[in-house]
C-alpha atoms as a PDB file:
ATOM      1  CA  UNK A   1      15.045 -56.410 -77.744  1.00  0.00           C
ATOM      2  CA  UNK A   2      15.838 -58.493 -80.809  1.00  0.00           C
ATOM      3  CA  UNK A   3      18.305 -61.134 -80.046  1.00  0.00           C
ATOM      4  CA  UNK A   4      20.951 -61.595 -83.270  1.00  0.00           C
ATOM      5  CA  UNK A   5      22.786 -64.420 -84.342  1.00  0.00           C
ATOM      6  CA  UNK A   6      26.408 -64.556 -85.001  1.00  0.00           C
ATOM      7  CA  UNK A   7      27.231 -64.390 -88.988  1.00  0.00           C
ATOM      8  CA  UNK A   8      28.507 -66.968 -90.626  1.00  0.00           C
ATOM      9  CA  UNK A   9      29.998 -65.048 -93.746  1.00  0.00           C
ATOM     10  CA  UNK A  10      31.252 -61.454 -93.976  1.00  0.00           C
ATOM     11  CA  UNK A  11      31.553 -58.783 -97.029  1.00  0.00           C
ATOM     12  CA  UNK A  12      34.891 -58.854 -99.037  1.00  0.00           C
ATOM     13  CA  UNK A  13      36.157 -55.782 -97.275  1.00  0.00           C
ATOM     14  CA  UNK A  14      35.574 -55.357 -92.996  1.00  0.00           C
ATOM     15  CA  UNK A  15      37.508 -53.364 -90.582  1.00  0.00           C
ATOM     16  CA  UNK A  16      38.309 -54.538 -86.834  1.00  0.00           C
ATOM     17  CA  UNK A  17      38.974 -52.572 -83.929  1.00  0.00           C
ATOM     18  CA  UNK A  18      38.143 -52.331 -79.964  1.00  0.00           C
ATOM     19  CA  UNK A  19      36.330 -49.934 -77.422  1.00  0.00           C
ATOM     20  CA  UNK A  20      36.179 -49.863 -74.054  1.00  0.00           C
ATOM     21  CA  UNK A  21      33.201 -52.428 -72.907  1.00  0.00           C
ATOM     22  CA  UNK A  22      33.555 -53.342 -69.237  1.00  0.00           C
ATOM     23  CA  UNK A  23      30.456 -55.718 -69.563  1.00  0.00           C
ATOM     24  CA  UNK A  24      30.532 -59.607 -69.373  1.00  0.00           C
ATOM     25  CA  UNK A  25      34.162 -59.466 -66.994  1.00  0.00           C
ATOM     26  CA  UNK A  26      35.667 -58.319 -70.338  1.00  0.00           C
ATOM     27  CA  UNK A  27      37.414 -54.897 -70.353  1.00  0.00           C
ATOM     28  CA  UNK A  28      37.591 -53.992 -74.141  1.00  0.00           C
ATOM     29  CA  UNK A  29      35.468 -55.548 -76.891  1.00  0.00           C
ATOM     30  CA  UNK A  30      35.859 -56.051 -80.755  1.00  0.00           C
ATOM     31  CA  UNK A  31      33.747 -54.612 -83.323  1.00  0.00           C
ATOM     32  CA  UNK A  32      33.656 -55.728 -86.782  1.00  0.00           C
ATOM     33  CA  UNK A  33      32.414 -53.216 -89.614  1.00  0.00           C
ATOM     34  CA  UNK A  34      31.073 -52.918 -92.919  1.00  0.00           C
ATOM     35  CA  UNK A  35      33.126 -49.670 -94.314  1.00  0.00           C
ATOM     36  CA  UNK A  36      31.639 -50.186 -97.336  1.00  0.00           C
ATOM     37  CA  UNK A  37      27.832 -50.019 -96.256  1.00  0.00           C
ATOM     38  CA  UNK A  38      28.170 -48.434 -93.240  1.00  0.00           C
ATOM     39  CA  UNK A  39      27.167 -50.636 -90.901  1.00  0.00           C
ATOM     40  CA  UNK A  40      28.133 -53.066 -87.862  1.00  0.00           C
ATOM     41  CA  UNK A  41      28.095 -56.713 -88.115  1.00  0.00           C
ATOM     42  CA  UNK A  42      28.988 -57.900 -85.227  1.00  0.00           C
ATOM     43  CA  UNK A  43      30.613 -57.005 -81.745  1.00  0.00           C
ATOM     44  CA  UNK A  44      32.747 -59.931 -80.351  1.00  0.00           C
ATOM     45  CA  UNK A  45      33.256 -60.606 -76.305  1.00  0.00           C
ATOM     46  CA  UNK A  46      37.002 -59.763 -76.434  1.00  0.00           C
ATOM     47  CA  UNK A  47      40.075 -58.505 -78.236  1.00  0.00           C
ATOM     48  CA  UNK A  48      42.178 -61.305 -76.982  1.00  0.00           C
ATOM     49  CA  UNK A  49      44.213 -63.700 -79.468  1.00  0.00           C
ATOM     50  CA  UNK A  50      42.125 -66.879 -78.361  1.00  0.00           C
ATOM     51  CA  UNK A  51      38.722 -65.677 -78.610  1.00  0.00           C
ATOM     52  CA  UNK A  52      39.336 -64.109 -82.203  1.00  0.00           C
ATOM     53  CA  UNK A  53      40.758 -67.236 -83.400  1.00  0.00           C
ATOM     54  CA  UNK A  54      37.485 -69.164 -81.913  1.00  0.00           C
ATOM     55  CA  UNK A  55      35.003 -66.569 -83.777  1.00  0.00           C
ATOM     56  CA  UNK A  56      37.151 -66.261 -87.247  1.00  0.00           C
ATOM     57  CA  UNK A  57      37.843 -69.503 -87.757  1.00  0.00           C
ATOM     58  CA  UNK A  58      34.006 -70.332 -87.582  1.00  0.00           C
ATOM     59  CA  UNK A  59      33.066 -67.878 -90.593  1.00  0.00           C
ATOM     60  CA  UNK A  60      32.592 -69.540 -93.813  1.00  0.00           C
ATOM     61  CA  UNK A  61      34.025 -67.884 -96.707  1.00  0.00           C
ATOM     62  CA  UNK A  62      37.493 -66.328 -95.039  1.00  0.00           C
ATOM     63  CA  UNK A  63      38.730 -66.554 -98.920  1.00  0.00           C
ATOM     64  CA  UNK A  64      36.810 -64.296 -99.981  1.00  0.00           C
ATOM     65  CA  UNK A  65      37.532 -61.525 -98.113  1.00  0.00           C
ATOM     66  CA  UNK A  66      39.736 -59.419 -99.776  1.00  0.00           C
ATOM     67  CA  UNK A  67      40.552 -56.180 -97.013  1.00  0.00           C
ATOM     68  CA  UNK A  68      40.752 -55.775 -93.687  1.00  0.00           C
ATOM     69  CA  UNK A  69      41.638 -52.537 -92.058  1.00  0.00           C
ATOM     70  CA  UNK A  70      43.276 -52.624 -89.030  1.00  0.00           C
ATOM     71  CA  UNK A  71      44.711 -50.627 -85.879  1.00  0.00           C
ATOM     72  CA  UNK A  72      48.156 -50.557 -85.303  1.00  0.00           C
ATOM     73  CA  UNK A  73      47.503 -53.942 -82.898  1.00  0.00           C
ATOM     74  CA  UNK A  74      49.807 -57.282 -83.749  1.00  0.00           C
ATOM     75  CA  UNK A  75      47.344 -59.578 -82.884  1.00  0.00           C
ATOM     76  CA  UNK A  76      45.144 -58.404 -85.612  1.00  0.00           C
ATOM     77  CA  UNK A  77      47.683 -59.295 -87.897  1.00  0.00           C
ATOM     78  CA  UNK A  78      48.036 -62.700 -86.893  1.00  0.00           C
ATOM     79  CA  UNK A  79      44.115 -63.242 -87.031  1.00  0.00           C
ATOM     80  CA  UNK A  80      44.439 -61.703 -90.375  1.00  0.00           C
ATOM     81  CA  UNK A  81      47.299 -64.097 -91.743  1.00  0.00           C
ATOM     82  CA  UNK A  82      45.752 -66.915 -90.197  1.00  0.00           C
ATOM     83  CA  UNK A  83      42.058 -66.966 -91.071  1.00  0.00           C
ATOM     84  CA  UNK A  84      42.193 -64.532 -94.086  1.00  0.00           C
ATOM     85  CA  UNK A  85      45.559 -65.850 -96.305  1.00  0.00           C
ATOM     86  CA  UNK A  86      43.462 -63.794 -99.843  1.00  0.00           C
ATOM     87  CA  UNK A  87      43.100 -60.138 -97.470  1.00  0.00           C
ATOM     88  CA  UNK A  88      45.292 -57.561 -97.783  1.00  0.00           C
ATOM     89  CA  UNK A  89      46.036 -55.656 -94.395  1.00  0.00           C
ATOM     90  CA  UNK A  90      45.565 -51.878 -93.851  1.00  0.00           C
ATOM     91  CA  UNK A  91      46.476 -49.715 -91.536  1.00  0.00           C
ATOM     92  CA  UNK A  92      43.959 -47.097 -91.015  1.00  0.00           C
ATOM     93  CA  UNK A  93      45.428 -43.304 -91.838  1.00  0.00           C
ATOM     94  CA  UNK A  94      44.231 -41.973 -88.736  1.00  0.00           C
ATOM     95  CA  UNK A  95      46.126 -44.605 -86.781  1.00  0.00           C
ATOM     96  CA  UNK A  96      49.601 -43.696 -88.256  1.00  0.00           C
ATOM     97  CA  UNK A  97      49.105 -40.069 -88.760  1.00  0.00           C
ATOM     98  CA  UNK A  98      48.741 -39.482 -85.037  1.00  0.00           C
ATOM     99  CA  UNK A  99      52.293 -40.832 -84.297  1.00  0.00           C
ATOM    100  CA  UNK A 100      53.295 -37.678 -85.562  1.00  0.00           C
ATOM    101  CA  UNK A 101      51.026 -35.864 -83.601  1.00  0.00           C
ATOM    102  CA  UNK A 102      52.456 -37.557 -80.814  1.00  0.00           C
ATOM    103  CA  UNK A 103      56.011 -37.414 -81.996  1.00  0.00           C
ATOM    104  CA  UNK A 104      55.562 -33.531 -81.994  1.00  0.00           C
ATOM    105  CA  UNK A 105      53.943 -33.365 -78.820  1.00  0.00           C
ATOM    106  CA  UNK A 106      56.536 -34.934 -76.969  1.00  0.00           C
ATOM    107  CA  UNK A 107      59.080 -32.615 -78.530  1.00  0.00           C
ATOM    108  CA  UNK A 108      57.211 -29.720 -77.099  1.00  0.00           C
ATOM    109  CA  UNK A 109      56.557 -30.862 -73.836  1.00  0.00           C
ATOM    110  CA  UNK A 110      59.825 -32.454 -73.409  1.00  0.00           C
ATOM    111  CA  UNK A 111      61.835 -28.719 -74.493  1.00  0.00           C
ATOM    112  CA  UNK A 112      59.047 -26.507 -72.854  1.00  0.00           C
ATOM    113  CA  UNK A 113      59.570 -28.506 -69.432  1.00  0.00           C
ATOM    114  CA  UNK A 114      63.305 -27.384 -69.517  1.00  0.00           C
ATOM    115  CA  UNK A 115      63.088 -24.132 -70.707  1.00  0.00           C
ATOM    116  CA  UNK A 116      64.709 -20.932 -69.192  1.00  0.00           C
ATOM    117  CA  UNK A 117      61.777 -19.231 -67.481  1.00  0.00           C
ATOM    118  CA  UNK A 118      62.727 -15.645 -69.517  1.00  0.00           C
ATOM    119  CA  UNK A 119      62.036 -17.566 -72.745  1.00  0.00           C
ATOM    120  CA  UNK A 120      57.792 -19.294 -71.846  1.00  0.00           C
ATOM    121  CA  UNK A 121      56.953 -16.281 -72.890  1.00  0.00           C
ATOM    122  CA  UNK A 122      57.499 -16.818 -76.001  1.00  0.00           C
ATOM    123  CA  UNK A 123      55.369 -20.012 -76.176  1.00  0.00           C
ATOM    124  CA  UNK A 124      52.087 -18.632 -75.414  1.00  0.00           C
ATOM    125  CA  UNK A 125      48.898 -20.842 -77.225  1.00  0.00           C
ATOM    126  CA  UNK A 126      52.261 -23.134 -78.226  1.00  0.00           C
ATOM    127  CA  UNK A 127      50.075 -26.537 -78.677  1.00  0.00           C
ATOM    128  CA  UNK A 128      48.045 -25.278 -80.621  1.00  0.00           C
ATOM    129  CA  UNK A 129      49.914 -23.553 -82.743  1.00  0.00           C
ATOM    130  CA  UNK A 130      52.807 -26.486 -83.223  1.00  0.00           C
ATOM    131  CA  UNK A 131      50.321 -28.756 -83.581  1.00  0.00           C
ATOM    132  CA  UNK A 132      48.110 -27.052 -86.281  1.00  0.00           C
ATOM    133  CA  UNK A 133      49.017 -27.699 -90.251  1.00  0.00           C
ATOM    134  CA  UNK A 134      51.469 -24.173 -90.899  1.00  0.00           C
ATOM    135  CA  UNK A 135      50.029 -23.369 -94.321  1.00  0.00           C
ATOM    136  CA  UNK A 136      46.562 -23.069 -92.267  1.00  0.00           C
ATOM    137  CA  UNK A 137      47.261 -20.707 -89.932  1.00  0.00           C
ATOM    138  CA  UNK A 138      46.734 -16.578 -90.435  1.00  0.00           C
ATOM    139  CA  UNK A 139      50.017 -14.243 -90.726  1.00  0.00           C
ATOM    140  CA  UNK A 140      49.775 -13.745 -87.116  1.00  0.00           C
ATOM    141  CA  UNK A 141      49.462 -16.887 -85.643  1.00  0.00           C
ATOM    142  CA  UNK A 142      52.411 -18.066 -88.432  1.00  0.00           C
ATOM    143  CA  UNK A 143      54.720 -15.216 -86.871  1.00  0.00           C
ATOM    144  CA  UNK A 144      54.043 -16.349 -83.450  1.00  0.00           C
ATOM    145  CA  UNK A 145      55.132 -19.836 -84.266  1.00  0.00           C
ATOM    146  CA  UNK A 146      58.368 -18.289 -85.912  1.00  0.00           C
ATOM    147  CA  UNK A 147      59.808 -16.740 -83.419  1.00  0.00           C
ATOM    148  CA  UNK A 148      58.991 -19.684 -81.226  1.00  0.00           C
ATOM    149  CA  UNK A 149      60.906 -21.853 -83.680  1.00  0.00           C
ATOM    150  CA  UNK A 150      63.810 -19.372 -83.992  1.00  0.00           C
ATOM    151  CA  UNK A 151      64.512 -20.039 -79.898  1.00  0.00           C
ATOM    152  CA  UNK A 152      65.403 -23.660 -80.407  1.00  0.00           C
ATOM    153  CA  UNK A 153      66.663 -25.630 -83.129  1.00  0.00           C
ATOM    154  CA  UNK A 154      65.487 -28.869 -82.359  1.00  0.00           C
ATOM    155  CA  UNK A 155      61.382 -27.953 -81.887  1.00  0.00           C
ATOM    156  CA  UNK A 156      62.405 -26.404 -85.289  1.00  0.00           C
ATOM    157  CA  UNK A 157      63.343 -29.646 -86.643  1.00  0.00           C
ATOM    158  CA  UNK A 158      60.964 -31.599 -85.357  1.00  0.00           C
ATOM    159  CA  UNK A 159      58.152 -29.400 -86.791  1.00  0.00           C
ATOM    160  CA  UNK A 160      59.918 -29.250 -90.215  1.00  0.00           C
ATOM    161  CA  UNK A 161      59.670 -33.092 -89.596  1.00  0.00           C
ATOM    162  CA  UNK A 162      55.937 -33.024 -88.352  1.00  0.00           C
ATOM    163  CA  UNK A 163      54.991 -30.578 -91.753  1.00  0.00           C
ATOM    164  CA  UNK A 164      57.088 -32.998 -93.809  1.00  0.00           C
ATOM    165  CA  UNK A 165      54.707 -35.581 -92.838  1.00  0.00           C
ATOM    166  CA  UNK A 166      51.475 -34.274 -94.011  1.00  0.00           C
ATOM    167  CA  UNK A 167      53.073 -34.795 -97.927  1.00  0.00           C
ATOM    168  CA  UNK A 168      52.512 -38.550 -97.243  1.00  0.00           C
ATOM    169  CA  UNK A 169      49.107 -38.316 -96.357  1.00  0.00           C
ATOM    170  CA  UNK A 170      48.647 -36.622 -99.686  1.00  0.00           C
ATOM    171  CA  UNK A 171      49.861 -38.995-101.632  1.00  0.00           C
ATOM    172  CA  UNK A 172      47.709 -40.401-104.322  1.00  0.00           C
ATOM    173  CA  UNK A 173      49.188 -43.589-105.036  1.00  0.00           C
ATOM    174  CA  UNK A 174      50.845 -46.771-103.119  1.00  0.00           C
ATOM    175  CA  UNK A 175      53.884 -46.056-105.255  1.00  0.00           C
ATOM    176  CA  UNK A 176      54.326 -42.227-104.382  1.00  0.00           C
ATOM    177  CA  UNK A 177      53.410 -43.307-100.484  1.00  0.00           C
ATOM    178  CA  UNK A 178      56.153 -45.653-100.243  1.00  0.00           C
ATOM    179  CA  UNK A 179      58.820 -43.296-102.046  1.00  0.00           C
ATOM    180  CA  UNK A 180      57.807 -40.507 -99.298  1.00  0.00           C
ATOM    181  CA  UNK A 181      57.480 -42.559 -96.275  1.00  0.00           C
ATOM    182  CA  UNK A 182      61.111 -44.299 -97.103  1.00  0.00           C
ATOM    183  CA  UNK A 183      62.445 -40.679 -97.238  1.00  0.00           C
ATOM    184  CA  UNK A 184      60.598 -39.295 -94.317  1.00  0.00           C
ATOM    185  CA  UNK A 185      61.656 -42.345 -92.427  1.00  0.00           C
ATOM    186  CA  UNK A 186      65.285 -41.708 -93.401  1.00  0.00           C
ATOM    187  CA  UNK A 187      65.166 -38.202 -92.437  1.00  0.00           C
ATOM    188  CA  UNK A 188      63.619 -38.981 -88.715  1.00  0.00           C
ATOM    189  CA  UNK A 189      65.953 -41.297 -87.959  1.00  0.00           C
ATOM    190  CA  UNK A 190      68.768 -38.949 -88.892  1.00  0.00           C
ATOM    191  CA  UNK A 191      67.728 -36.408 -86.837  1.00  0.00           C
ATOM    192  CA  UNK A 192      68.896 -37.630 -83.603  1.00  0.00           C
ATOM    193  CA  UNK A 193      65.414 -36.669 -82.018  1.00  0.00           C
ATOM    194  CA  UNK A 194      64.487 -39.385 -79.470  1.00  0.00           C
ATOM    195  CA  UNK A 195      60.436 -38.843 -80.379  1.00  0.00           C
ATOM    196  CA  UNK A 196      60.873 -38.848 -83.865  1.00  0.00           C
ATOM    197  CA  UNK A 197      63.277 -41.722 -84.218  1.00  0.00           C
ATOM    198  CA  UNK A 198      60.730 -43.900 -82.042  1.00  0.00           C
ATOM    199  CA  UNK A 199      58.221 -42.717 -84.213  1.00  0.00           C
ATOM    200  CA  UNK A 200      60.363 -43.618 -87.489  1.00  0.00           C
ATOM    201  CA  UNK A 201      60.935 -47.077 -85.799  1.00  0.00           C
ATOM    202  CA  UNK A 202      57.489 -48.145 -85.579  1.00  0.00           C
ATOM    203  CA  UNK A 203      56.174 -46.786 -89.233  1.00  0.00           C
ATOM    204  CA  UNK A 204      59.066 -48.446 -90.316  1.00  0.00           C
ATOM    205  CA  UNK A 205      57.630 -52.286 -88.745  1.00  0.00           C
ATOM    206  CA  UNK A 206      53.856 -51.627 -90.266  1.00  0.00           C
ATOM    207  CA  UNK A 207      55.583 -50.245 -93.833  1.00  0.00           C
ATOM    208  CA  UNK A 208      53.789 -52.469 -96.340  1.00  0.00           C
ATOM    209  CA  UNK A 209      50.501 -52.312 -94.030  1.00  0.00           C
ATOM    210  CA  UNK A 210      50.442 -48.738 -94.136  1.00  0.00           C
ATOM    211  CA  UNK A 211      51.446 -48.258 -98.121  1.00  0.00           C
ATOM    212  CA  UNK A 212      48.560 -50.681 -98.552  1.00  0.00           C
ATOM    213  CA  UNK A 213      45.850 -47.847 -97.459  1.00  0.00           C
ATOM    214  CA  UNK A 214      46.833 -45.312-100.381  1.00  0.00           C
ATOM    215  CA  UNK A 215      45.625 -48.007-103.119  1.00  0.00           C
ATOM    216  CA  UNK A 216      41.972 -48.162-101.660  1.00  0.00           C
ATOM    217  CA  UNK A 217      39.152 -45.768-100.380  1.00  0.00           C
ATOM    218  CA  UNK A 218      38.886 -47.563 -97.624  1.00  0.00           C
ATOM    219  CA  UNK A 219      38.905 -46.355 -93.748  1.00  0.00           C
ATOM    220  CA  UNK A 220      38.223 -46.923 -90.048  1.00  0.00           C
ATOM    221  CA  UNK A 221      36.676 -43.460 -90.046  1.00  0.00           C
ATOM    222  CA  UNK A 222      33.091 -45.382 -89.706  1.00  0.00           C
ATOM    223  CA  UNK A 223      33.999 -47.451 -86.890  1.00  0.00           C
ATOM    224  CA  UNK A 224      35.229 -44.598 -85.022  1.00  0.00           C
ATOM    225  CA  UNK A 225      31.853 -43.170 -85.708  1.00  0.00           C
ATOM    226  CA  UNK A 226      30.236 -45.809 -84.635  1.00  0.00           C
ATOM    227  CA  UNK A 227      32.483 -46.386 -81.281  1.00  0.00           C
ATOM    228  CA  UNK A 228      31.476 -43.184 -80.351  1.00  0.00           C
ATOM    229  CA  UNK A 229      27.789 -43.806 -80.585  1.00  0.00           C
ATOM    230  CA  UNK A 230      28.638 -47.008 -78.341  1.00  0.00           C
ATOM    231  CA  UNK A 231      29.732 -44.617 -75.926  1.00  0.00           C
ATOM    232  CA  UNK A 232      26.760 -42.964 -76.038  1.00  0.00           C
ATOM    233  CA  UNK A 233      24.868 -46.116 -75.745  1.00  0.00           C
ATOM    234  CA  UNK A 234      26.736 -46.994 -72.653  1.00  0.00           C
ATOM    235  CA  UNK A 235      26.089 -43.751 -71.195  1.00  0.00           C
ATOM    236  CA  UNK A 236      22.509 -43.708 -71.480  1.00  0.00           C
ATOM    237  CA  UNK A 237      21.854 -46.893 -70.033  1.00  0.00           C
ATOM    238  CA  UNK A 238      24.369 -46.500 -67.454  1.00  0.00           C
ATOM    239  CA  UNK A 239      27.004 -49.064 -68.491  1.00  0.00           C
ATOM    240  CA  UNK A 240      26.400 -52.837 -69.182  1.00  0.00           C
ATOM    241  CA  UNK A 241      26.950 -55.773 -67.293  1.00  0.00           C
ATOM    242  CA  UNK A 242      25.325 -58.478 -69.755  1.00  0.00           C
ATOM    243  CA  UNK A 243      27.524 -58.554 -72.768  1.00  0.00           C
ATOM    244  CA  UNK A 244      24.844 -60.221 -75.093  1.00  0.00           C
ATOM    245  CA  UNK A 245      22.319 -57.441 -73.940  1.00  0.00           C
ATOM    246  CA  UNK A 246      25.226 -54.837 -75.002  1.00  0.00           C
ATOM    247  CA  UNK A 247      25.911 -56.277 -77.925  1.00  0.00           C
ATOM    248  CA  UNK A 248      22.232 -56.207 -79.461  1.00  0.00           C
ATOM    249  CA  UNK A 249      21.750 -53.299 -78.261  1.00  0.00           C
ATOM    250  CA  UNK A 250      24.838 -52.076 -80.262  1.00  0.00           C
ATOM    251  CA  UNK A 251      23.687 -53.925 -83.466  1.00  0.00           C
ATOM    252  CA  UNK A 252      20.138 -52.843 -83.306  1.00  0.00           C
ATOM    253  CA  UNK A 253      21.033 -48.779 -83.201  1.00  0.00           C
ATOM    254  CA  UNK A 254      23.993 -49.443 -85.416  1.00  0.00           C
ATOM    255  CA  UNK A 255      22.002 -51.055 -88.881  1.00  0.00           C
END
């Protein structure tokens, strides 16, 4: 296997994010991407604060990068304002969007959980249905939701909350982002809804990071790609215990 060298410069836009590794007595490991060309350049030992700083601060032209697209992680923010002061941070859409999911969810499970038996009837395929876009599902499946919805007012709310949502994600502009996501905020927090005012709480902390993402067509869609091919990697050789082995072997199937 070919054995490759750490870079010493990266491409004006990379995205950073972690997988499960379990090799080298580290549990996760860091992966640095090219969204732009598709491709990995590097896998680092560990997600933690110290040994991000000690591979960052040895690439060479840190000015010149001009995105980086992030989880919802603080420490990645730090690296970013430390060793990348021209960058502007982004927050992935699929990271924020699933706080709604998960807002939603815990709604459901929460009211199901305490509901009169005489009324579970009702709430047959429930997940599914809640948790699927309304405008996509058939007349039946939209009348099934309906009269789950009618039983109690606050799954109502919540889902007029969760559908509410999905306008931000179509937003085409920073501008039109930040007006929505002010208003949706707003309205969660209002609602006295313990999941949804958590939820409002932390979009509220990564604002700016998450407006960012609507100005550029840039995603962590191909790092998720490519963590799932790690996985596969893993799984075919049976796990790693060598992290430099892992890590070549990553690069040389992901290029």
């Amino acid at each position: 296997m070919v054995s490759y060298s750490t870079p010493d410069y990266l491409p004006e836009v990379i995205s950073i994010d972690e997988f499960i590794g379990n090799s080298g007595n580290s549990d996760y490991h860091c992966i640095i991407v090219d969204p732009v060309n598709h491709k990995v350049i590097d896998i680092i030992k560990d997600r933690k604060l110290h040994v991000l700083c000690s591979y960052f601060k040895k690439i060479k032209n840190r000015d010149k990068v001009k995105y980086v697209i992030i989880d919802m992680w603080k420490p990645y923010v730090e690296i970013v304002k430390t060793f990348f002061k021209n960058a502007t941070i982004i927050i992935d859409k699929f990271h924020f969007m699933r706080y709604n999911t998960w807002a939603i969810e815990g709604v459901r499970q929460r009211i199901q959980k305490n509901m009169d038996p005489k009324l579970r009837r009702y709430y047959k395929r429930s997940r599914k249905l809640i948790l699927a876009k309304y405008e996509s599902l058939d007349e039946e499946s939209k009348g099934e939701l309906n009269i789950m919805l009618l039983y109690n007012d606050e799954l109502r709310q919540a889902h007029f909350l969760k559908e509410r949502f999905y306008k931000i994600s179509n937003a085409k502009s920073s501008s039109e982002a930040r007006k929505l996501l002010k208003e949706w905020i707003d309205l969660a927090r209002r609602s006295g809804i313990k999941e949804y005012i958590s939820c409002a709480n932390t979009l509220s902390r990564w604002f700016k990071e998450i407006v960012n993402s609507f100005d550029v067509p840039y995603t962590n869609g191909g790092t998720e790609g490519f963590n799932n091919k790690i996985k596969v990697i893993k799984r075919n050789a049976f796990g790693f215990r060598n992290f430099e082995r892992f890590r070549n072997r990553i690069i040389h199937c992901c290029r």
